[in-house]
Every structure is written in C-alpha cells, then in structure tokens.
PDB file of N, CA and C in Angstrom:
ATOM      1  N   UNK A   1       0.849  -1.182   0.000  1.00  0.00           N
ATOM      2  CA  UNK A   1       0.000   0.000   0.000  1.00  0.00           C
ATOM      3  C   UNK A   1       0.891   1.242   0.000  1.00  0.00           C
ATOM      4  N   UNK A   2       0.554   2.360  -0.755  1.00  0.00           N
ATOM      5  CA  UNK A   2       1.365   3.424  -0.886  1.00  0.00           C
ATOM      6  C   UNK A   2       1.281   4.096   0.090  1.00  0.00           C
ATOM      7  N   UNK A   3       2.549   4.609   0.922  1.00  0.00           N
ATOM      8  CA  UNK A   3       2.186   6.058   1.789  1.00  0.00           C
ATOM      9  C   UNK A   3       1.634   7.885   1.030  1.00  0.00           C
ATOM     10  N   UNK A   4       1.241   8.248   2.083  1.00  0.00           N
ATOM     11  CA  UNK A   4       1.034   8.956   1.574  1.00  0.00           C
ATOM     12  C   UNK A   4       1.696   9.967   1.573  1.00  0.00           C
ATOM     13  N   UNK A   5       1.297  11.323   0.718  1.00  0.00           N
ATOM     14  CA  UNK A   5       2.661  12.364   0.202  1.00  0.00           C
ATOM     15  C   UNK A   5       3.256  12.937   1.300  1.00  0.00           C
ATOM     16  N   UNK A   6       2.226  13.184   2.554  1.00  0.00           N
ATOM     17  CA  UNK A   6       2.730  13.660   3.659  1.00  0.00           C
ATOM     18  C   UNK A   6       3.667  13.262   5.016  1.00  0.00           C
ATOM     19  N   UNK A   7       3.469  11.621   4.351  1.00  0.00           N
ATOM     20  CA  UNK A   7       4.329  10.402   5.165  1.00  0.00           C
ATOM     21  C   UNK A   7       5.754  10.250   4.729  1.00  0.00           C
ATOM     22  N   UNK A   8       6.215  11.287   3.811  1.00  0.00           N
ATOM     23  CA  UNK A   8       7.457  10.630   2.718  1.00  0.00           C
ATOM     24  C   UNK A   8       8.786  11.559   3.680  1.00  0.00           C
ATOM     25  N   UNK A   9       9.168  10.790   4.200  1.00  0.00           N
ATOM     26  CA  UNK A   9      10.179  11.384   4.925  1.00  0.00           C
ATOM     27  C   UNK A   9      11.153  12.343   4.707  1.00  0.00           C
ATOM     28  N   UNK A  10      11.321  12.554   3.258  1.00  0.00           N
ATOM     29  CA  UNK A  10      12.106  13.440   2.453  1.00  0.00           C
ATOM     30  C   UNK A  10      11.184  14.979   2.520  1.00  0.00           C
ATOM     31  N   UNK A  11      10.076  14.510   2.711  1.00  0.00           N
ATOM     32  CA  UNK A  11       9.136  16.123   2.588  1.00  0.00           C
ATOM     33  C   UNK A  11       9.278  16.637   3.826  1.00  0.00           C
ATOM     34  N   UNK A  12       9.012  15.736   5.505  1.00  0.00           N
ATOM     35  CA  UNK A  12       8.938  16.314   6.790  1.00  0.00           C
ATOM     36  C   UNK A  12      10.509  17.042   6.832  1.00  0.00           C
ATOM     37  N   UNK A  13      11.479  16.299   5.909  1.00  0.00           N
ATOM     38  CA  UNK A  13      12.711  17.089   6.672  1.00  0.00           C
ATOM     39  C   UNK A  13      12.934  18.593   5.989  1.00  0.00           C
ATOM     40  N   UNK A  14      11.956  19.058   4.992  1.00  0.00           N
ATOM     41  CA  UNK A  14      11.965  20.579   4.339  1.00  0.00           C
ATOM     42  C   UNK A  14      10.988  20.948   5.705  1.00  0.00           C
ATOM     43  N   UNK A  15       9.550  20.481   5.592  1.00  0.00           N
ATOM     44  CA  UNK A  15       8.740  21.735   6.526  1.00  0.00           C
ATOM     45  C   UNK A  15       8.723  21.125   7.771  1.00  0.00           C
ATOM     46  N   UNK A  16       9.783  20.216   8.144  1.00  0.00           N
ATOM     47  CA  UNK A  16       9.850  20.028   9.792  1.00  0.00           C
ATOM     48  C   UNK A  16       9.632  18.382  10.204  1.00  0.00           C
ATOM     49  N   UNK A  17      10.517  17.854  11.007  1.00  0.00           N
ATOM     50  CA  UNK A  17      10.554  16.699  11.604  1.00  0.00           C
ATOM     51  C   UNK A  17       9.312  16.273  12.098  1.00  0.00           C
ATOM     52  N   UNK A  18       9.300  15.090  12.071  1.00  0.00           N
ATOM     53  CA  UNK A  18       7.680  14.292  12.446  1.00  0.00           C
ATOM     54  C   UNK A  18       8.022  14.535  14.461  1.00  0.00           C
ATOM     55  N   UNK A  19       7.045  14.486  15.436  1.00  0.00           N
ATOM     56  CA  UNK A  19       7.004  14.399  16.368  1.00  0.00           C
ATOM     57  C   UNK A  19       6.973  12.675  16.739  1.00  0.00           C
ATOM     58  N   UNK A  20       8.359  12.241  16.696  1.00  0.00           N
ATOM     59  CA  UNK A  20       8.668  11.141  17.078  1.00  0.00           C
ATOM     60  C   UNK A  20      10.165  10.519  17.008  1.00  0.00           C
ATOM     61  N   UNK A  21      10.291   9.490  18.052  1.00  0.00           N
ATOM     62  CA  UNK A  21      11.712   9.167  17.858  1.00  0.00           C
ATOM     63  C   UNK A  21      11.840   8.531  16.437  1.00  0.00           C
ATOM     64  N   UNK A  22      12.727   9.090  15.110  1.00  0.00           N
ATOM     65  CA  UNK A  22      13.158   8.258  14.151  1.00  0.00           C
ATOM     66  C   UNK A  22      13.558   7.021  14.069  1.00  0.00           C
ATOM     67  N   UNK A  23      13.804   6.009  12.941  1.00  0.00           N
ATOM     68  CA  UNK A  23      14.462   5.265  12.672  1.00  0.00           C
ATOM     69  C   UNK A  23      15.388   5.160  11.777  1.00  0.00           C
ATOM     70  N   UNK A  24      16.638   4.315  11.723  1.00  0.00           N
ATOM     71  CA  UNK A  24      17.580   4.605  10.584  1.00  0.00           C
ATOM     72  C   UNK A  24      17.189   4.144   9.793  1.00  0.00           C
ATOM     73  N   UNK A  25      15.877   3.677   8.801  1.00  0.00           N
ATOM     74  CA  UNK A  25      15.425   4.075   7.535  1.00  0.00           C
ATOM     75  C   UNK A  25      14.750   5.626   7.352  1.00  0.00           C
ATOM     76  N   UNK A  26      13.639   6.071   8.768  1.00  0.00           N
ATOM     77  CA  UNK A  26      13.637   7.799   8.649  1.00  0.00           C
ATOM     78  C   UNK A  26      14.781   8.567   7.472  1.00  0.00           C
ATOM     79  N   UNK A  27      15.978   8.032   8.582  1.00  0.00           N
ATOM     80  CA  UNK A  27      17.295   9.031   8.296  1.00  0.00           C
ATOM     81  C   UNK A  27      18.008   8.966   6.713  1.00  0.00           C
ATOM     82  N   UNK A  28      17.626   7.610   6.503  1.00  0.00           N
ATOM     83  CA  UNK A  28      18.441   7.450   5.544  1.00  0.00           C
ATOM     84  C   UNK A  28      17.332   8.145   4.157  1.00  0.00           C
ATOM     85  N   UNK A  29      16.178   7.524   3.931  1.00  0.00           N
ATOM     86  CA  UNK A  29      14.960   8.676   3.159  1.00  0.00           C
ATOM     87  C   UNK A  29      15.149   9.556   3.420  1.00  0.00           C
ATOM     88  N   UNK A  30      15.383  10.346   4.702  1.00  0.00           N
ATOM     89  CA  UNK A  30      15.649  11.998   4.298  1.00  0.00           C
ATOM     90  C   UNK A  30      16.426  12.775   3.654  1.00  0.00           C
ATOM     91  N   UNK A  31      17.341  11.553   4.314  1.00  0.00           N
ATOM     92  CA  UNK A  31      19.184  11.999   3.294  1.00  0.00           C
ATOM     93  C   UNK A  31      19.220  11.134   2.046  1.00  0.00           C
ATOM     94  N   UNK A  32      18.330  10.609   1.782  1.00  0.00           N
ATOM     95  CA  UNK A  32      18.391   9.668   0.282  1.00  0.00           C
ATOM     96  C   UNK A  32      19.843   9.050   0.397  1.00  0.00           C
ATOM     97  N   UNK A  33      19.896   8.754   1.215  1.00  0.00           N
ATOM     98  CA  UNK A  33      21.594   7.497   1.001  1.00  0.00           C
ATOM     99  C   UNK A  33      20.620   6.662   1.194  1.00  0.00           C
ATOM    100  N   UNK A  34      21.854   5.344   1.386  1.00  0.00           N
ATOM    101  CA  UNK A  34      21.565   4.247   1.584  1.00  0.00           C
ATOM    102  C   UNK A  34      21.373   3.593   3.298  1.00  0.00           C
ATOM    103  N   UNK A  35      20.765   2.986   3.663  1.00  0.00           N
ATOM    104  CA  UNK A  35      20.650   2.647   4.927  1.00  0.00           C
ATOM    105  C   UNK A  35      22.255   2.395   5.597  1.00  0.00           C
ATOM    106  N   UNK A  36      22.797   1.500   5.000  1.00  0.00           N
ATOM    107  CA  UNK A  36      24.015   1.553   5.626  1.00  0.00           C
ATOM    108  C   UNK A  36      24.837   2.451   5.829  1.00  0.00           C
ATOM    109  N   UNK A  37      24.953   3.201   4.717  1.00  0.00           N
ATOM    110  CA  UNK A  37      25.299   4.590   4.825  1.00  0.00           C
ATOM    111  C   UNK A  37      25.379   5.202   6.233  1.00  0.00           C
ATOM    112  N   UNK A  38      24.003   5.246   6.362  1.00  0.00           N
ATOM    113  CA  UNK A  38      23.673   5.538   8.394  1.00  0.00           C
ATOM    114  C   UNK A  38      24.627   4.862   9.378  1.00  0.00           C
ATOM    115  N   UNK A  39      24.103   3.340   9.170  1.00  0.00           N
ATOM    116  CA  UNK A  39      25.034   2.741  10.176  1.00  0.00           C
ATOM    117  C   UNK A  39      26.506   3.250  10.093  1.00  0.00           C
ATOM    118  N   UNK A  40      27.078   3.289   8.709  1.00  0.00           N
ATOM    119  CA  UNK A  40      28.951   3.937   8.562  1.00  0.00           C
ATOM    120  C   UNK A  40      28.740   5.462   9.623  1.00  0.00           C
ATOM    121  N   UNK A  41      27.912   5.884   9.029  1.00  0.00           N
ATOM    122  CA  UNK A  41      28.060   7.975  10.360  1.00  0.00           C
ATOM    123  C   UNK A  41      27.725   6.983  11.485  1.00  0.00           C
ATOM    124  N   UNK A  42      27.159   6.579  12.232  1.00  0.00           N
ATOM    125  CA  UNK A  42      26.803   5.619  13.156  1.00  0.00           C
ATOM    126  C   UNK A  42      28.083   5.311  13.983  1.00  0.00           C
ATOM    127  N   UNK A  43      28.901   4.321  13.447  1.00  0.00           N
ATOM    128  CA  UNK A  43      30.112   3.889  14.282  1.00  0.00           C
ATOM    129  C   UNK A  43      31.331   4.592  13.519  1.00  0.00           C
ATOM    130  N   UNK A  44      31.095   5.599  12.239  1.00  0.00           N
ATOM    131  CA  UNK A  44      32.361   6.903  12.537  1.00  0.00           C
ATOM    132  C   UNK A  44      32.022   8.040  13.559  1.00  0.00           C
ATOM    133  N   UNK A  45      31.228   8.074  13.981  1.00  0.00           N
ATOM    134  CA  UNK A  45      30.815   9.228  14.654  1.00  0.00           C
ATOM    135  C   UNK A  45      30.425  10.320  13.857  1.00  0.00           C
ATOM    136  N   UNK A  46      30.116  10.465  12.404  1.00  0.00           N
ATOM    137  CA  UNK A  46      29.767  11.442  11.660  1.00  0.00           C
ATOM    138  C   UNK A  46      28.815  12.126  11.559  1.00  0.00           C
ATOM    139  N   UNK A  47      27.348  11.371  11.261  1.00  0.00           N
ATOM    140  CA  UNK A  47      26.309  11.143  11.309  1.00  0.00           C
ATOM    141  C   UNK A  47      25.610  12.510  12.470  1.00  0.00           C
ATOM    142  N   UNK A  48      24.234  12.283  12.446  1.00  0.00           N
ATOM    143  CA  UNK A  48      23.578  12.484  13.735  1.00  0.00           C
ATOM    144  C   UNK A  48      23.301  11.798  14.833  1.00  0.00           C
ATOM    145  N   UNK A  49      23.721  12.380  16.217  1.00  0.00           N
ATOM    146  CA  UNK A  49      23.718  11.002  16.996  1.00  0.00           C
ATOM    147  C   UNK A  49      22.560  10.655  17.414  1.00  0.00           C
ATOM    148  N   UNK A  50      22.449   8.868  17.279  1.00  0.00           N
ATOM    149  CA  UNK A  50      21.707   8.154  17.602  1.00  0.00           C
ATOM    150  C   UNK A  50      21.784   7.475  19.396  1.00  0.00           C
ATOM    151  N   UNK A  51      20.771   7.082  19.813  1.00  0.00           N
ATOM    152  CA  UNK A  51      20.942   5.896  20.887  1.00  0.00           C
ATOM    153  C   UNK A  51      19.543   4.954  20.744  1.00  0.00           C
ATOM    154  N   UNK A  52      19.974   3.790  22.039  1.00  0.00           N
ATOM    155  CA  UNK A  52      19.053   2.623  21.801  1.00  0.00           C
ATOM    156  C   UNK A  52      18.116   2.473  22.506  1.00  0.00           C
ATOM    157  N   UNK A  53      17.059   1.612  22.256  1.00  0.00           N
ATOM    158  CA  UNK A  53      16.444   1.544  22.692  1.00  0.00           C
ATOM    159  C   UNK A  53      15.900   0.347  22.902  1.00  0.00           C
ATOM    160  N   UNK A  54      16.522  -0.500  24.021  1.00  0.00           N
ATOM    161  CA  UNK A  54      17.096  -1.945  23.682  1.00  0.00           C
ATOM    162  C   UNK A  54      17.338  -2.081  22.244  1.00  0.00           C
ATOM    163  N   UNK A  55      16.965  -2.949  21.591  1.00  0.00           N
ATOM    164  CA  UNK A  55      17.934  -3.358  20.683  1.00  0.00           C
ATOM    165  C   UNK A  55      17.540  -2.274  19.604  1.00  0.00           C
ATOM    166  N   UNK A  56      16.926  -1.318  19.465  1.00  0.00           N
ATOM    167  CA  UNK A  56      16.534  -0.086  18.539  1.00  0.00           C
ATOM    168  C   UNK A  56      17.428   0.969  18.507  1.00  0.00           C
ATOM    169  N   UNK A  57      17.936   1.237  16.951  1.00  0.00           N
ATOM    170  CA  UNK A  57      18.415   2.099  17.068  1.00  0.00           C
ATOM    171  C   UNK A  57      17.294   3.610  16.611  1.00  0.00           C
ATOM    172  N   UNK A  58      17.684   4.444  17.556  1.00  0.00           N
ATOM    173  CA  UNK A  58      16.890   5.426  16.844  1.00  0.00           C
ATOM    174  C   UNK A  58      17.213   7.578  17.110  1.00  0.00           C
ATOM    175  N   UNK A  59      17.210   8.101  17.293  1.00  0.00           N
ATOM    176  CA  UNK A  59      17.142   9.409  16.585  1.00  0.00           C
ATOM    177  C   UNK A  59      16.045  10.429  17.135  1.00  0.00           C
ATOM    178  N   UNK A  60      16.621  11.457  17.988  1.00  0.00           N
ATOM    179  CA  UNK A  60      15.736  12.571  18.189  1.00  0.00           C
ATOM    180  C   UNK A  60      15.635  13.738  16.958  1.00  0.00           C
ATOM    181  N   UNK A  61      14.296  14.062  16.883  1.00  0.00           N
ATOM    182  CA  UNK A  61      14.700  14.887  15.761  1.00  0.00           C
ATOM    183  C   UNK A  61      15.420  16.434  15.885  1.00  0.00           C
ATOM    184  N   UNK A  62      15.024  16.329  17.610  1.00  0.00           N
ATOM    185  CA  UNK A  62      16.031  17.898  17.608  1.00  0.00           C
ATOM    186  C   UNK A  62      17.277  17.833  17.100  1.00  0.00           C
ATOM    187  N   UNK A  63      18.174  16.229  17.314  1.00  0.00           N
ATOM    188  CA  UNK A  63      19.243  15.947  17.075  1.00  0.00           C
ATOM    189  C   UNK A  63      19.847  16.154  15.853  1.00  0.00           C
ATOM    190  N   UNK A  64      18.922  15.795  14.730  1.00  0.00           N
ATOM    191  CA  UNK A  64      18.908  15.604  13.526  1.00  0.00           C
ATOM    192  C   UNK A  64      18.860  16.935  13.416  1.00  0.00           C
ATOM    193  N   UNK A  65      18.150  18.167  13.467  1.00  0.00           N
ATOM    194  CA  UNK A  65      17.779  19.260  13.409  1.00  0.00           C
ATOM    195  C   UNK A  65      18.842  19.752  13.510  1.00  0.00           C
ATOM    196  N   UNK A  66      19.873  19.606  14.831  1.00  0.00           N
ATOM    197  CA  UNK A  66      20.768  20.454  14.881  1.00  0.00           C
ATOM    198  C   UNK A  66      22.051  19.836  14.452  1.00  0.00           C
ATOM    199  N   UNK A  67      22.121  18.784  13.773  1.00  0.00           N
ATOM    200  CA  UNK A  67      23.151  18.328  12.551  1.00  0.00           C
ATOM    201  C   UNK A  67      22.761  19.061  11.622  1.00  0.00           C
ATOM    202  N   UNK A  68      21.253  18.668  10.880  1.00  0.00           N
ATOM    203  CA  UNK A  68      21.356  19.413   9.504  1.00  0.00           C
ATOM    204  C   UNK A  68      21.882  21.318   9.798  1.00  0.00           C
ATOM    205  N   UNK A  69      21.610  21.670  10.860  1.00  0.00           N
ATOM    206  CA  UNK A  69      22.182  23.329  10.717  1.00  0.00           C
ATOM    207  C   UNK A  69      23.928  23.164  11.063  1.00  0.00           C
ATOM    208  N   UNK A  70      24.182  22.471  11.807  1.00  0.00           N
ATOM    209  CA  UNK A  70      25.707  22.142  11.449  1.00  0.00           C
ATOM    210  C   UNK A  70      26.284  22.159  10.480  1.00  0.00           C
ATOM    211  N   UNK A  71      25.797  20.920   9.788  1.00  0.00           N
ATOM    212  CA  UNK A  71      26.597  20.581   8.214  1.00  0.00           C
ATOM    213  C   UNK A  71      26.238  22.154   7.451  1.00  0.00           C
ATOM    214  N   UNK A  72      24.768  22.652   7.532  1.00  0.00           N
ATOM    215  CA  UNK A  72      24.766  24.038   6.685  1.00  0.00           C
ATOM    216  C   UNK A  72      25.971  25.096   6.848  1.00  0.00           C
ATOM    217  N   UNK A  73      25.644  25.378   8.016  1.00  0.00           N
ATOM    218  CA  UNK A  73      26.757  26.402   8.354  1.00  0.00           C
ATOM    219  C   UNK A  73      28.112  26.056   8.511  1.00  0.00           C
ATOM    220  N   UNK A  74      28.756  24.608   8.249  1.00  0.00           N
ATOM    221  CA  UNK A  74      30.136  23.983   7.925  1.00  0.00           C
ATOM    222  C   UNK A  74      30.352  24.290   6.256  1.00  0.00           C
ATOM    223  N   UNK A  75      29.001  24.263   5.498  1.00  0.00           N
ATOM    224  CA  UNK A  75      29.400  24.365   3.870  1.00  0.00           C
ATOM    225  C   UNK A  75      29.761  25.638   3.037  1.00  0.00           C
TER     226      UNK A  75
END
C-alpha cells in the first residue's frame, strides 16, 4: 500500500521533523543514502547522533535538526 505524500520522509525534513523518535530508515529517506550509509556515520561518529532503545536504534529529531544546521553552516 502506498504512503502517503505527507508520510514521505524526504518532505517532513523541508517543513519540519515528524514528532517522534526516528528510525535509521527515517534518516536514511531523508538523506536519500543508503541505509548503511547511516550505520557507517553511526560507528564513525559522523552522522547524527543516535541511541538505543534496547535493541533499537533510533534518533531525536532535535538531534537531527541540529546536525542538519551544522553541516549548513560547515558548507
């Protein structure tokens, strides 16, 4: 079944993060890489940081929020 246009994770990260802890497929649709991709920023430390949740990995979006203005104002 298709999601819908407002579910597409690539759109929440223009007009704003969903109110919920992410997952590293979230992250990786927003950033259009590849999932593993994530996991590599993950254990380089590059990435946005993640923690667990027993065995979940997952992602605040303030976190994410204040990576993507990082990397902006690094470019």
């Amino acid at each position: 079944m298709p999601r819908p246009a407002d579910s597409d994770p690539r759109a929440t990260l223009r007009s704003g993060l969903p109110d919920r802890y992410l997952t590293p497929d979230d992250i990786a649709g927003m950033f259009g890489v590849p999932l593993e991709t994530v996991y590599q920023w993950r254990r380089k430390r590059t990435g946005p940081p993640g923690f667990r949740v027993g065995k979940h990995l997952r992602y605040d979006p303030a976190d994410v929020r204040a990576y993507v203005t990082q990397r902006k104002s690094a470019a």
